[in-house]
C-alpha atoms as a PDB file:
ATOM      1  CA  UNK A   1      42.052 135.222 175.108  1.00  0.00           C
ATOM      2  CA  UNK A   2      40.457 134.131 172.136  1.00  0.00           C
ATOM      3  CA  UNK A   3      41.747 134.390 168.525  1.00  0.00           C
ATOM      4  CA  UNK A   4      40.136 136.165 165.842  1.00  0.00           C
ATOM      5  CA  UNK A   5      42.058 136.118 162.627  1.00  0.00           C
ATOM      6  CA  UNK A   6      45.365 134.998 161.656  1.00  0.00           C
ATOM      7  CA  UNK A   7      47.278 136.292 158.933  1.00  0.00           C
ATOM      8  CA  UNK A   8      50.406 133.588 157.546  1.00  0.00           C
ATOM      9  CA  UNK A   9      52.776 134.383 155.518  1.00  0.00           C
ATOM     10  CA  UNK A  10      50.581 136.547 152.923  1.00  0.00           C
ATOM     11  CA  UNK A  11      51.810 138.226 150.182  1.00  0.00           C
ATOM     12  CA  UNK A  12      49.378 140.872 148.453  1.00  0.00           C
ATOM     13  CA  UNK A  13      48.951 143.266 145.701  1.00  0.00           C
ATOM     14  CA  UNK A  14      47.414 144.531 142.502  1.00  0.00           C
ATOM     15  CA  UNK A  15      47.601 144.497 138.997  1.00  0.00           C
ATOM     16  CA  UNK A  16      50.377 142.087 139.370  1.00  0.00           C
ATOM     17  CA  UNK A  17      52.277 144.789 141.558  1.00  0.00           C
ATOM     18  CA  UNK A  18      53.053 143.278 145.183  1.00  0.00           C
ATOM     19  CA  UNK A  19      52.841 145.330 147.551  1.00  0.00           C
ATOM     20  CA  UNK A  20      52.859 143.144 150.842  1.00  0.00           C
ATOM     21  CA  UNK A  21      55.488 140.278 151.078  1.00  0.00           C
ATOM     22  CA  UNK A  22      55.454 137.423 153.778  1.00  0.00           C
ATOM     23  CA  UNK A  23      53.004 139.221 156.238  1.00  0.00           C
ATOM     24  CA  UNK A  24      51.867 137.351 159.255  1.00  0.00           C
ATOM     25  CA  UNK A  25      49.760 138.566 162.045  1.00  0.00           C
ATOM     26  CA  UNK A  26      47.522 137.161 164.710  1.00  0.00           C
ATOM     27  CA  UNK A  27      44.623 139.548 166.462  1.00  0.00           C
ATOM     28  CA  UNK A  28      43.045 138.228 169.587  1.00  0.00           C
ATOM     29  CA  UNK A  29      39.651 139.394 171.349  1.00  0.00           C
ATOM     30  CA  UNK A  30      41.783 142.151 173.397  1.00  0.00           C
ATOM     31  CA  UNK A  31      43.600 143.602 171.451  1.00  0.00           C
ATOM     32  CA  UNK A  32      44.021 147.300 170.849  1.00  0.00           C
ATOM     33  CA  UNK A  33      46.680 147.227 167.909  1.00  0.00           C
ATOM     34  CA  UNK A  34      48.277 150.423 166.057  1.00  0.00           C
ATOM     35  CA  UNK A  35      49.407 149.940 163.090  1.00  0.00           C
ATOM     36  CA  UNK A  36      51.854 152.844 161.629  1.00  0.00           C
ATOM     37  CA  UNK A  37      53.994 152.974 158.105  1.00  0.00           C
ATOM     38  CA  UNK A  38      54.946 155.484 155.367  1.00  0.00           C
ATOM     39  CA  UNK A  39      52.680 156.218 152.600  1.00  0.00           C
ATOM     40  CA  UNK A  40      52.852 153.590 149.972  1.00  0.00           C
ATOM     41  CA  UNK A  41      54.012 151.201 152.292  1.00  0.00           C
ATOM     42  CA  UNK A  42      50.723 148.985 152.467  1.00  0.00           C
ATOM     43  CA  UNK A  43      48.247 149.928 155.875  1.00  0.00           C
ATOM     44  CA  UNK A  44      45.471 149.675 153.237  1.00  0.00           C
ATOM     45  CA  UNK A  45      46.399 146.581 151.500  1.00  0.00           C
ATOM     46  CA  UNK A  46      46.876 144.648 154.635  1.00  0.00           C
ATOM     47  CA  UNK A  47      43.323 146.302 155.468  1.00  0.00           C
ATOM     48  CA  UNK A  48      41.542 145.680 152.349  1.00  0.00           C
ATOM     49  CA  UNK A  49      43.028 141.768 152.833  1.00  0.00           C
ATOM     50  CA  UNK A  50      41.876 141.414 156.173  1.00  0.00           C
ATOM     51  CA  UNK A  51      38.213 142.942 155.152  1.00  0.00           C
ATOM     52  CA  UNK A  52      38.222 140.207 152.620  1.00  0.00           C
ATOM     53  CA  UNK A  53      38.317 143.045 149.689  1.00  0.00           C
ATOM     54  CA  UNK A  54      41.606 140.928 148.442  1.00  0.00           C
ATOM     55  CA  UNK A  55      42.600 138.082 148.313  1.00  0.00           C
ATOM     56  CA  UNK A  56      46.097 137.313 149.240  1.00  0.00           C
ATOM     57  CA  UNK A  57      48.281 136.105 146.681  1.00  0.00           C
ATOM     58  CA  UNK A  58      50.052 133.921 148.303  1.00  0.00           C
ATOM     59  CA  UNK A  59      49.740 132.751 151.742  1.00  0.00           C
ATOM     60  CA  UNK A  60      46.264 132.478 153.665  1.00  0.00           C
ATOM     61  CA  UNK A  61      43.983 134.429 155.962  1.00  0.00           C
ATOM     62  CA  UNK A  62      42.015 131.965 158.801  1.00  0.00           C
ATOM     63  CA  UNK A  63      39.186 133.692 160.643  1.00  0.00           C
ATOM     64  CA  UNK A  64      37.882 131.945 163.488  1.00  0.00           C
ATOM     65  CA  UNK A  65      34.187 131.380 165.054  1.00  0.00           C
ATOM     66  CA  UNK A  66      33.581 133.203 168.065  1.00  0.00           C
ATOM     67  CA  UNK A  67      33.673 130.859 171.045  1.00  0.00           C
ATOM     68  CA  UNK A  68      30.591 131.972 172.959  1.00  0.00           C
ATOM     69  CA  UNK A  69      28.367 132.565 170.436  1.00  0.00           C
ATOM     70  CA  UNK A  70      30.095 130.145 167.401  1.00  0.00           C
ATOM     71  CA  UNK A  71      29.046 132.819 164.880  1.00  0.00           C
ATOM     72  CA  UNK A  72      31.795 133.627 161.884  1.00  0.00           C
ATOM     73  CA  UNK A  73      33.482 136.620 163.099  1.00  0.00           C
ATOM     74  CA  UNK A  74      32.052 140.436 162.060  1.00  0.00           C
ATOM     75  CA  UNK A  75      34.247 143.085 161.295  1.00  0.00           C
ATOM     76  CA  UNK A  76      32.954 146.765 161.834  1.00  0.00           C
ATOM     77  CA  UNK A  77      35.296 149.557 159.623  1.00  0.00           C
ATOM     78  CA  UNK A  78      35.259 153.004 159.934  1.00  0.00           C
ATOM     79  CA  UNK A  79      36.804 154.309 156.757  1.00  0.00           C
ATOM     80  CA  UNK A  80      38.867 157.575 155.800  1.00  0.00           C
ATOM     81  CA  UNK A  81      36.605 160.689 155.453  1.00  0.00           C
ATOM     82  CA  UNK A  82      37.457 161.307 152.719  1.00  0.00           C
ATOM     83  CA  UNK A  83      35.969 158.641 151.144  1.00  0.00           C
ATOM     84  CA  UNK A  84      32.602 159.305 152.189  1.00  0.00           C
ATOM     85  CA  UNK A  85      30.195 161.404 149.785  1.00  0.00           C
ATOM     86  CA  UNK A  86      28.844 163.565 152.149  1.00  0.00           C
ATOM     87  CA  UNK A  87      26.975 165.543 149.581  1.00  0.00           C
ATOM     88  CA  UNK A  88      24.670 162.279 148.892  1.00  0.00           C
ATOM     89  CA  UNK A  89      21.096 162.887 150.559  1.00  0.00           C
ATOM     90  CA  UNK A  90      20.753 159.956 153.759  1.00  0.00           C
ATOM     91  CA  UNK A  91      19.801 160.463 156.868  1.00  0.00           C
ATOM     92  CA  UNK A  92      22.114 159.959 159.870  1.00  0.00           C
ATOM     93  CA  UNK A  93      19.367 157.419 160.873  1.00  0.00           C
ATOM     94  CA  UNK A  94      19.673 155.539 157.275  1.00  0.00           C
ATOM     95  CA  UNK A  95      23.345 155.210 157.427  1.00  0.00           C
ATOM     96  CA  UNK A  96      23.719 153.587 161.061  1.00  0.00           C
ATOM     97  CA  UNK A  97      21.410 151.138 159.798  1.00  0.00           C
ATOM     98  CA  UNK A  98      23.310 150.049 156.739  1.00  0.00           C
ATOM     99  CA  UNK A  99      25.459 148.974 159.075  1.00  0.00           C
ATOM    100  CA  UNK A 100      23.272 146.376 159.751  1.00  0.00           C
ATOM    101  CA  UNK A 101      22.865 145.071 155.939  1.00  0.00           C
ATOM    102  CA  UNK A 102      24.867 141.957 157.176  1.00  0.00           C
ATOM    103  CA  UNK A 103      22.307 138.801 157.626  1.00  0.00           C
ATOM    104  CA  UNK A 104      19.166 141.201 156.223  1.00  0.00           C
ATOM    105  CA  UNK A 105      17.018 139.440 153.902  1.00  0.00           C
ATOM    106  CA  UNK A 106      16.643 142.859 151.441  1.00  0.00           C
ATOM    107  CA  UNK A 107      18.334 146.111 151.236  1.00  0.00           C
ATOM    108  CA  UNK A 108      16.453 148.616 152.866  1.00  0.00           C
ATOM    109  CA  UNK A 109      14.273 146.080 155.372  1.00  0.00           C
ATOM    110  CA  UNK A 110      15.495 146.040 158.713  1.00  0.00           C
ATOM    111  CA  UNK A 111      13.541 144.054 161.628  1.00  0.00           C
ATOM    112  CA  UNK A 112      12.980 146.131 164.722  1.00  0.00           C
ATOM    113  CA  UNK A 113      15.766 144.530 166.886  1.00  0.00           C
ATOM    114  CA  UNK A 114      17.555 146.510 164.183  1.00  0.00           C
ATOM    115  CA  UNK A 115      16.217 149.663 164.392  1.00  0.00           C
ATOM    116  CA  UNK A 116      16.267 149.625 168.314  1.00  0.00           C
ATOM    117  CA  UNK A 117      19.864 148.997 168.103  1.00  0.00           C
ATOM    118  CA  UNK A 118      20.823 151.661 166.209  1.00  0.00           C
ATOM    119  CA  UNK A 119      19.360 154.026 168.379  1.00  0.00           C
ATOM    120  CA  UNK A 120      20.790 152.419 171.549  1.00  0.00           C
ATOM    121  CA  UNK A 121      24.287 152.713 169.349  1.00  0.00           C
ATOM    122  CA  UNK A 122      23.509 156.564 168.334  1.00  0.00           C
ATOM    123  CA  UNK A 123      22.936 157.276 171.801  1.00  0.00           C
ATOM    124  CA  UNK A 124      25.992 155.464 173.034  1.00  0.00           C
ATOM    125  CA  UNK A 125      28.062 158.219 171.277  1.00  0.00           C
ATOM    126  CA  UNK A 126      25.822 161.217 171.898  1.00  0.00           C
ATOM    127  CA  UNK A 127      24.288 161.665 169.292  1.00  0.00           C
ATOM    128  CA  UNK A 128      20.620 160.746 168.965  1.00  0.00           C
ATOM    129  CA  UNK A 129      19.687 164.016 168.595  1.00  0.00           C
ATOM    130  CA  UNK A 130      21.171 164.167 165.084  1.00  0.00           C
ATOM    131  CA  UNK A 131      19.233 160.960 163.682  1.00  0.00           C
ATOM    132  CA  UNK A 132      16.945 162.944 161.347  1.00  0.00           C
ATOM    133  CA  UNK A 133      19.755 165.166 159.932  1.00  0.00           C
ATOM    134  CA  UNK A 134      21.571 164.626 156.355  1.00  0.00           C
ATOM    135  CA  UNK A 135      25.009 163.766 156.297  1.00  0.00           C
ATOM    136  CA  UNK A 136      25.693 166.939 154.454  1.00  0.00           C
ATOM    137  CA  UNK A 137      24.403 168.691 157.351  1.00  0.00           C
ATOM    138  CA  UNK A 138      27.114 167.424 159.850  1.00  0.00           C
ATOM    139  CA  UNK A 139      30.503 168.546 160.983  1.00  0.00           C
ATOM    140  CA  UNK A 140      34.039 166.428 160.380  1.00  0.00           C
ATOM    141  CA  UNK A 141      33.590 165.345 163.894  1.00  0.00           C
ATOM    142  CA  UNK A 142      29.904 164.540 164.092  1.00  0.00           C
ATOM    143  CA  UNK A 143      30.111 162.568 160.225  1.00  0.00           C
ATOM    144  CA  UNK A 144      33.170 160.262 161.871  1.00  0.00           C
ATOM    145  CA  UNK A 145      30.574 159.346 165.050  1.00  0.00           C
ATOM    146  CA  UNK A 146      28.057 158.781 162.444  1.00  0.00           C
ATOM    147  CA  UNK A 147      30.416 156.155 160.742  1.00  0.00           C
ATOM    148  CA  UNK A 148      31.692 154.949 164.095  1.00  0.00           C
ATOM    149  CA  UNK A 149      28.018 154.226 165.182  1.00  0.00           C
ATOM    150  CA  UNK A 150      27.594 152.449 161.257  1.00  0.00           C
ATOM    151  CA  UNK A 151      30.635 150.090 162.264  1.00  0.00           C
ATOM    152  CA  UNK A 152      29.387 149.455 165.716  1.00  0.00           C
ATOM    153  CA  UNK A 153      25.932 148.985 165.027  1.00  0.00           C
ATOM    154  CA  UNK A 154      26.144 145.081 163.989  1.00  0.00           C
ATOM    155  CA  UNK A 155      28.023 144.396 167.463  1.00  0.00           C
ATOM    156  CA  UNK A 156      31.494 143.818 165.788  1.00  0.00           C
ATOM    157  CA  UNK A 157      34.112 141.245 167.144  1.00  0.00           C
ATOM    158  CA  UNK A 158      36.916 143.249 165.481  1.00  0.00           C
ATOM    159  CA  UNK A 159      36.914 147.230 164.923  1.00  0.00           C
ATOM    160  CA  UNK A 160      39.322 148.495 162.177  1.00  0.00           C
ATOM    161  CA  UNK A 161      39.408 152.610 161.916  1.00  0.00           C
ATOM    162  CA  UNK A 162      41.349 154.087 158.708  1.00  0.00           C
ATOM    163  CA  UNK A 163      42.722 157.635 159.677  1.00  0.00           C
ATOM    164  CA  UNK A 164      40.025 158.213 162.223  1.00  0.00           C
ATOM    165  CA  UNK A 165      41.463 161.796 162.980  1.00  0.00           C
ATOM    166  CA  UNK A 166      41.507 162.986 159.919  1.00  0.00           C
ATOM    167  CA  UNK A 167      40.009 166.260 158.871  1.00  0.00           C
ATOM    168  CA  UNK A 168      38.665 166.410 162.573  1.00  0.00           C
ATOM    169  CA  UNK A 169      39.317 168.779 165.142  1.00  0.00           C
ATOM    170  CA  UNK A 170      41.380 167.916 168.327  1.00  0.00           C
ATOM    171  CA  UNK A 171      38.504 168.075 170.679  1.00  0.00           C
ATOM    172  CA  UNK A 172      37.105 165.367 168.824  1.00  0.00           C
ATOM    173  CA  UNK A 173      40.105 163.455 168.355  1.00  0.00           C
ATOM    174  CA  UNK A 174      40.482 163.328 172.062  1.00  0.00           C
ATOM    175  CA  UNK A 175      36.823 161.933 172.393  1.00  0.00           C
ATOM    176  CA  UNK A 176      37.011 159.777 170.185  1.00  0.00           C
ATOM    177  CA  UNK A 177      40.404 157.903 171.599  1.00  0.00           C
ATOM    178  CA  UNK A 178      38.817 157.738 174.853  1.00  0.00           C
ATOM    179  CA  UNK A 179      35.619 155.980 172.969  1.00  0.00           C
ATOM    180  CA  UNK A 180      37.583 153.701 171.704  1.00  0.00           C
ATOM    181  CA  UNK A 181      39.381 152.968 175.487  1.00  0.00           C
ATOM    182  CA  UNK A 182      35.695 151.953 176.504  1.00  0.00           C
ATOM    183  CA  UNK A 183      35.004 149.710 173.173  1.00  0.00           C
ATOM    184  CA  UNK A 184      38.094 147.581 173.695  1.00  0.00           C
ATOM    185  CA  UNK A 185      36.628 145.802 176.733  1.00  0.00           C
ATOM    186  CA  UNK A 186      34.114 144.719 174.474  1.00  0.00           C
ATOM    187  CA  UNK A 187      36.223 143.828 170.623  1.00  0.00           C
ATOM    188  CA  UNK A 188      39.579 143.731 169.338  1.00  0.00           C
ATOM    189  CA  UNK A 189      40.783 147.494 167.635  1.00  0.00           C
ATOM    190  CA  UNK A 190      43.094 147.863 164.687  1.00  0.00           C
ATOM    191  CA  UNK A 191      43.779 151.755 164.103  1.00  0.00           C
ATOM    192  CA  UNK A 192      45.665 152.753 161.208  1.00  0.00           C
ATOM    193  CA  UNK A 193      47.460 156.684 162.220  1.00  0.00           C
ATOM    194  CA  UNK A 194      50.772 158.397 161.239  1.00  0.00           C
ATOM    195  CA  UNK A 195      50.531 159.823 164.820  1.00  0.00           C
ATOM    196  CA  UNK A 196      52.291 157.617 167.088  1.00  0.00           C
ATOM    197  CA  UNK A 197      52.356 160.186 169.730  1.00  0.00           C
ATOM    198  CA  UNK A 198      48.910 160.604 170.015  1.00  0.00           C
ATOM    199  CA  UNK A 199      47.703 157.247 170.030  1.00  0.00           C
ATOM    200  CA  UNK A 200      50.275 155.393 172.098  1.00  0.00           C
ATOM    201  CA  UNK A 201      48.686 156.335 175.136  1.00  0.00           C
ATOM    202  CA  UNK A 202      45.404 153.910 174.270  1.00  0.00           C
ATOM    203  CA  UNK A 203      47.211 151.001 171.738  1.00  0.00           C
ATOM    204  CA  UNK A 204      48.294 147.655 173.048  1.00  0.00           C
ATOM    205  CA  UNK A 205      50.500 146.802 170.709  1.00  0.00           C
ATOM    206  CA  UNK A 206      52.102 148.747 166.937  1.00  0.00           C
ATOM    207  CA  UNK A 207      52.465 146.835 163.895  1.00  0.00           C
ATOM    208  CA  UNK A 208      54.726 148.763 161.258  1.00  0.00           C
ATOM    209  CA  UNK A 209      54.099 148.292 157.592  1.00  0.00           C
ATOM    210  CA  UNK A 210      56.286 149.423 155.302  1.00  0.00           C
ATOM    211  CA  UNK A 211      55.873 146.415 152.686  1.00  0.00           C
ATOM    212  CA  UNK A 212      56.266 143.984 155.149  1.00  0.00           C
ATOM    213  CA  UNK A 213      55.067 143.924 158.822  1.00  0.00           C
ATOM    214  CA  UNK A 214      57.168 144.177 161.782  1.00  0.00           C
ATOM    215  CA  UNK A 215      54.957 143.776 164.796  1.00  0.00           C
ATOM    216  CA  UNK A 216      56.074 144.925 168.507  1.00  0.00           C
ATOM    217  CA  UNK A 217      54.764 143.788 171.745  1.00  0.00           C
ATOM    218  CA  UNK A 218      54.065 147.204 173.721  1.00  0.00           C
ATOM    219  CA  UNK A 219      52.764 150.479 173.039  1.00  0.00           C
ATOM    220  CA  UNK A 220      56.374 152.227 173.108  1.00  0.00           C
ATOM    221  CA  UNK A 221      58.496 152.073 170.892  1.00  0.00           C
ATOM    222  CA  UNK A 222      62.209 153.577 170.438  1.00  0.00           C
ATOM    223  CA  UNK A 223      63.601 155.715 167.274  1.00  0.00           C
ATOM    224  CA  UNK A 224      66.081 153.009 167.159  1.00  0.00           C
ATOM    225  CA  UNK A 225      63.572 150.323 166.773  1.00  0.00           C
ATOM    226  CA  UNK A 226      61.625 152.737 164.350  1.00  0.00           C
ATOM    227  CA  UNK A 227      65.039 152.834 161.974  1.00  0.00           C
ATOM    228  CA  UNK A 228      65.618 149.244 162.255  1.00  0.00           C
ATOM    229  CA  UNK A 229      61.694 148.409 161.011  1.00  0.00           C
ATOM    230  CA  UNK A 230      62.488 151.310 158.281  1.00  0.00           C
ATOM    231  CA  UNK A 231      59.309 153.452 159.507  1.00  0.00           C
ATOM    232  CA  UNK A 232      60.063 156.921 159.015  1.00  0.00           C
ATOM    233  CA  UNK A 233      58.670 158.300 162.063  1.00  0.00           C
ATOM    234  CA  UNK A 234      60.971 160.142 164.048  1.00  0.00           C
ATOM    235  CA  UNK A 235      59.325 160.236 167.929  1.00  0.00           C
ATOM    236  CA  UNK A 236      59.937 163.696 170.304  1.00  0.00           C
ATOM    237  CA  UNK A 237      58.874 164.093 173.301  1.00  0.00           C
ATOM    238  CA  UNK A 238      57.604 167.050 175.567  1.00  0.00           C
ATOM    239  CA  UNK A 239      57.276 166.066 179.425  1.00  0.00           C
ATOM    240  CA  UNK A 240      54.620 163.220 179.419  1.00  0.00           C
ATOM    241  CA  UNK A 241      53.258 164.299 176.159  1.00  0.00           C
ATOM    242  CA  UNK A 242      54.705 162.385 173.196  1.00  0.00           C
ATOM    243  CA  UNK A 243      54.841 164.042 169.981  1.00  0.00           C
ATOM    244  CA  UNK A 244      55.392 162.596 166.422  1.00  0.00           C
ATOM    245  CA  UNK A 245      56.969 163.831 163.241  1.00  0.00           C
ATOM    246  CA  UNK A 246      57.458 162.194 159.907  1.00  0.00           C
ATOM    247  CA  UNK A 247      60.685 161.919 158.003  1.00  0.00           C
ATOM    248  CA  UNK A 248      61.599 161.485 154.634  1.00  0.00           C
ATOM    249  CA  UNK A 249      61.368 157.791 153.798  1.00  0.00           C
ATOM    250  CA  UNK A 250      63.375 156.076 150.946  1.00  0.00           C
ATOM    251  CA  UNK A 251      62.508 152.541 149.800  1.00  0.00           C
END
């Protein structure tokens, strides 16, 4: 079990305003890590630090080479949806391969290895049949396989997904966890989700945030343990179905 990043002791921010203080976190080539926390509490700091969009301000962030191949690492990220401008004219075809922009010598050339793989990776999720179609043209659940196949495309060591169910319907939400299953024989997955419920059946491992990070070894966790990290998620649970719901928080 190889290591791919290590987070120590970071402390992060902007404008002068900290918003993470003394995180540490190591993610290895397995894992499948949740991460859960209030709103305000800092999931997309501690993302935009470990996509290298911020630089800690204190503490440091180590990335290292991949064993096998002894390449830096590459990190494939599947945003919110609602930061994607779906209204701007690209094809489905165009935006997979942007995904590929890493290690091209021009924007907009791609070599044929390129091209093959993105319709190997547009297939993978079912949806070759879409390449020709405009963003605009898609569905919540067909624009976040889209993405997914953008973030995937470049054959990622680490997958990070922001919200991945949001503003998608639950038969794609379903799909999409058991995608993700099947992907984490092949990278690491950090998922960022107010729905503990949903996703503890295919996480590893949670990491709350709620200005600091209080990571826990298992995919279940107890209300108890939820109070004590200060996450205000309160857990209920129907037969083998967990549920989530989230309560008032108070720094």
């Amino acid at each position: 079990m190889a290591k791919i990043l290590e987070l120590n002791s970071v402390f992060a921010g902007y404008n002068n305003e900290v918003i993470l203080k003394n995180v540490s976190l190591k993610v290895y080539d397995d894992d499948f890590i949740g991460i859960i926390g209030p709103n305000g509490g800092g999931k997309t700091t501690l993302l935009n630090v470990i996509l290298g969009l911020i630089k800690p301000l204190k503490g440091s962030v180590a990335f290292f080479n991949d064993i096998k191949s002894g390449e830096n690492n590459k990190i494939g990220y599947l945003p919110q949806r609602n930061k994607i401008d779906s209204k701007f004219p690209i094809s489905v075809t165009d935006v997979v391969l942007s995904g590929n922009l890493f290690g091209t010598s021009c924007i907009g050339r791609y070599s044929k290895q390129q091209k093959i793989k993105t319709s190997e990776t547009l297939n993978r999720l079912g949806i070759i049949d879409l390449k020709n179609e405009t963003i605009g043209e898609l569905s919540g659940g067909q624009i976040q396989k889209v993405l997914l196949a953008r973030a995937l495309v470049s054959n990622p060591r680490l997958l990070i997904l922001d919200e991945p169910n949001t503003f998608v319907d639950n038969q794609f939400e379903g799909e999409l966890y058991e995608i993700l299953k099947q992907l984490n024989n092949e990278m690491a997955i950090i998922i960022v989700s107010h729905d503990i419920g949903t996703i503890s059946s295919y996480i590893k491992t949670i990491a709350c945030v709620n200005r600091t990070l209080h990571y826990h070894q298992s995919n279940k966790i107890t209300e108890e343990q939820l109070n004590t990290y200060n996450c205000p998620i309160k857990l209920i649970t129907h037969g083998e179905v967990p549920h989530t719901v989230l309560k008032k928080h108070s720094h």
